[in-house]
C-alpha atoms as a PDB file:
ATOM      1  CA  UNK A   1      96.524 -59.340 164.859  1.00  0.00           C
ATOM      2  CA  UNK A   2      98.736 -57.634 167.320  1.00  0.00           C
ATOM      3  CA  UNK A   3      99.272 -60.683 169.344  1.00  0.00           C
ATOM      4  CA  UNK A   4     100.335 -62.661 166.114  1.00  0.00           C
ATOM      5  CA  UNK A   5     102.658 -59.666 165.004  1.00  0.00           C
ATOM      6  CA  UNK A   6     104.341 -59.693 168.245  1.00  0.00           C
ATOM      7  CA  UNK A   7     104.989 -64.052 167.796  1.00  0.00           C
ATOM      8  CA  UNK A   8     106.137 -62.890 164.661  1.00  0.00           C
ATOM      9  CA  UNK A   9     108.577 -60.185 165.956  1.00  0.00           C
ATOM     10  CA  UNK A  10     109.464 -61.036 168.925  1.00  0.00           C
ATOM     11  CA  UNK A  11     109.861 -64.724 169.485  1.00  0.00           C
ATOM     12  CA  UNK A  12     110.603 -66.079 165.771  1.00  0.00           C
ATOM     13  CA  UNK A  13     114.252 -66.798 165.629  1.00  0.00           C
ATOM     14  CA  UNK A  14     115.434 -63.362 163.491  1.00  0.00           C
ATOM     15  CA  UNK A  15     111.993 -62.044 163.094  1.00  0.00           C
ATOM     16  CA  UNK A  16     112.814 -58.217 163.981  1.00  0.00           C
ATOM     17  CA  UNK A  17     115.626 -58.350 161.855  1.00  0.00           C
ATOM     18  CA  UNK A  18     115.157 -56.415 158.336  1.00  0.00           C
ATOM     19  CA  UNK A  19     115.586 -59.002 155.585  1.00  0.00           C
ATOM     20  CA  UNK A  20     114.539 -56.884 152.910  1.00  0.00           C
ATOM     21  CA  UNK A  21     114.707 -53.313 152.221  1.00  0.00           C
ATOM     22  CA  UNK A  22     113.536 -51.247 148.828  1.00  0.00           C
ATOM     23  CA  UNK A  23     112.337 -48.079 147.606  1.00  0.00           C
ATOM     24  CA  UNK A  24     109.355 -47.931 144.843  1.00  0.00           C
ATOM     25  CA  UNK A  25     110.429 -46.284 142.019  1.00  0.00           C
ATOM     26  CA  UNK A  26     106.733 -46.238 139.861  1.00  0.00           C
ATOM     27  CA  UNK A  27     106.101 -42.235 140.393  1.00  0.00           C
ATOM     28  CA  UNK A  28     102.630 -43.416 137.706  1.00  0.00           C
ATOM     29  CA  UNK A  29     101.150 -45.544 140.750  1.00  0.00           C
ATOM     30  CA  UNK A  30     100.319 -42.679 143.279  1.00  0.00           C
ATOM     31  CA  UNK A  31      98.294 -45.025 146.066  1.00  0.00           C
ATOM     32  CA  UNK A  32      97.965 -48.085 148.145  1.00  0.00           C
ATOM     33  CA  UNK A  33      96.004 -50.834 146.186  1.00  0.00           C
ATOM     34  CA  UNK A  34      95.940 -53.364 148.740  1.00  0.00           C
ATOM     35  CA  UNK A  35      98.099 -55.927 146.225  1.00  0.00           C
ATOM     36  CA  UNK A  36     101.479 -56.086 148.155  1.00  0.00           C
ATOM     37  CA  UNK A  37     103.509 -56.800 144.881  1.00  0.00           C
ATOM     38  CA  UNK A  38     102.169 -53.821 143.491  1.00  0.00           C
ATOM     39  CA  UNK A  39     102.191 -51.742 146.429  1.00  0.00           C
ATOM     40  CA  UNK A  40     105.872 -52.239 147.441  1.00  0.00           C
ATOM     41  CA  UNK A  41     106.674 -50.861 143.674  1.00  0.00           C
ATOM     42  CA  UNK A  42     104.965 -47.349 143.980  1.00  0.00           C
ATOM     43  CA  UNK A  43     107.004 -44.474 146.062  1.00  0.00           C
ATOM     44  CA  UNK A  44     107.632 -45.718 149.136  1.00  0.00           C
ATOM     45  CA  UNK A  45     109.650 -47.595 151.666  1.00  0.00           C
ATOM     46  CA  UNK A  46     109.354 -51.650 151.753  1.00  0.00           C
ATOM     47  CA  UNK A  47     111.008 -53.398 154.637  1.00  0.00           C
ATOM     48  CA  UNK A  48     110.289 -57.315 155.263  1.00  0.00           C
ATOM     49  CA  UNK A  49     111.450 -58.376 158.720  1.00  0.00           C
ATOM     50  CA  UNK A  50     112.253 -62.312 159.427  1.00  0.00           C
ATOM     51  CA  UNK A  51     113.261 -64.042 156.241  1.00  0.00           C
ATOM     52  CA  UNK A  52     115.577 -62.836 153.897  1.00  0.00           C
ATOM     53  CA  UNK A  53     114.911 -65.321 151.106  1.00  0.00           C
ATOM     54  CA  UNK A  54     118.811 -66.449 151.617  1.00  0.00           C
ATOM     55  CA  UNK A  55     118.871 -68.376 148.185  1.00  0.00           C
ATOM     56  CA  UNK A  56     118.263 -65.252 146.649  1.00  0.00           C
ATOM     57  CA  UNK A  57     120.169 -62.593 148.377  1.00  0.00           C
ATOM     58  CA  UNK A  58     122.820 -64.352 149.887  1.00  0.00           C
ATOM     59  CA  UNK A  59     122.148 -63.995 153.486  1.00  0.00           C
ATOM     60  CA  UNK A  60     123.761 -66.043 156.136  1.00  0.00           C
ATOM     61  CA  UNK A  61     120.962 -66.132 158.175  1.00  0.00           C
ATOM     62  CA  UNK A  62     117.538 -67.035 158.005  1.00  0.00           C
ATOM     63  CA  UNK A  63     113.489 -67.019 159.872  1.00  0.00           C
ATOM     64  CA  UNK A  64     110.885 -68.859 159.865  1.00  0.00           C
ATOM     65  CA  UNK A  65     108.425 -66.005 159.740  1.00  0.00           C
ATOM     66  CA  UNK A  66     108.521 -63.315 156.732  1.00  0.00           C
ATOM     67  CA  UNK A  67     106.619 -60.103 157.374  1.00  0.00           C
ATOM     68  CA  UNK A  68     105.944 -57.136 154.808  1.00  0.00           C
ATOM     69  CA  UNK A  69     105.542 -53.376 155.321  1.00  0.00           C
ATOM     70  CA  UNK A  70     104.792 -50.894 152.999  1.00  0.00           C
ATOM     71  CA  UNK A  71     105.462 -47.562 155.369  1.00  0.00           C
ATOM     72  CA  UNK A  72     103.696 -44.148 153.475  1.00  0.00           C
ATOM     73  CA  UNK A  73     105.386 -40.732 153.970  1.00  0.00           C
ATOM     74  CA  UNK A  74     108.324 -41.199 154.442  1.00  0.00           C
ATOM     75  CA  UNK A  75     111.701 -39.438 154.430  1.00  0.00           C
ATOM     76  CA  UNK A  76     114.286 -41.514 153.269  1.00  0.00           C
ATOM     77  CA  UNK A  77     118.414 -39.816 153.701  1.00  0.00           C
ATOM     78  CA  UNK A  78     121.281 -41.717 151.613  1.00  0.00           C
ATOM     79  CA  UNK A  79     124.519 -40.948 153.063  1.00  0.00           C
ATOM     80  CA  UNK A  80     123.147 -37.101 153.963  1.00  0.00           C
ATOM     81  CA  UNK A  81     121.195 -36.107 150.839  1.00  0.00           C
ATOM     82  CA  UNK A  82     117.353 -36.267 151.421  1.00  0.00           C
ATOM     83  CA  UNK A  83     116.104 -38.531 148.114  1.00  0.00           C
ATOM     84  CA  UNK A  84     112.763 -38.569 149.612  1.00  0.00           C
ATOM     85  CA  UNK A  85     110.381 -36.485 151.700  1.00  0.00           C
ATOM     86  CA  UNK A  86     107.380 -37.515 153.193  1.00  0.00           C
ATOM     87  CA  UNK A  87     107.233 -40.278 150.270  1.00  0.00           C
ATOM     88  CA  UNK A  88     108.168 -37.855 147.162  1.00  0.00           C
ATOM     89  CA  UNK A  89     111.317 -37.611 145.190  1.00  0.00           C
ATOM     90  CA  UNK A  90     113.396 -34.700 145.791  1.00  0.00           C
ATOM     91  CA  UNK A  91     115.856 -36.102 143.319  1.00  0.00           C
END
């Protein structure tokens, strides 16, 4: 898995660059559930790096590749005021 992430990252055209970005706003939904469209909903921090779905958003760019993260505990600062610590709302 490792080996694929890094063909992914690292040799994709635009595959380390963030093409999504979100915070989960469903304080209900307090764990992982393995279901990605769920999972990126709940409070935490979704990047996907490679494809920005350009149709969509805009973007002038594009990737092949199109990789999901859903990162746990995490502090999240909007232009110096913490809104999240260690993946709960301080706001």
């Amino acid at each position: 898995m490792a080996e694929e992430l890094h063909r992914h990252f690292w040799q994709a055209e635009n595959g380390r660059r963030a093409g999504a970005f979100a915070i989960g706003m469903l304080e209900e939904v307090t764990r992982l559930s393995g279901n990605l469209l769920q999972d990126e909903t709940i409070p935490r921090l979704h990047v996907a790096f490679g494809n920005p779905s350009p149709e969509f958003t805009g973007a002038d760019w594009t990737s092949p590749v199109h990789v999901d993260v859903v990162a746990t505990g995490c502090t999240v600062e909007v232009a110096g005021r913490t809104i999240m610590r260690a993946g709960l709302f301080t706001v």
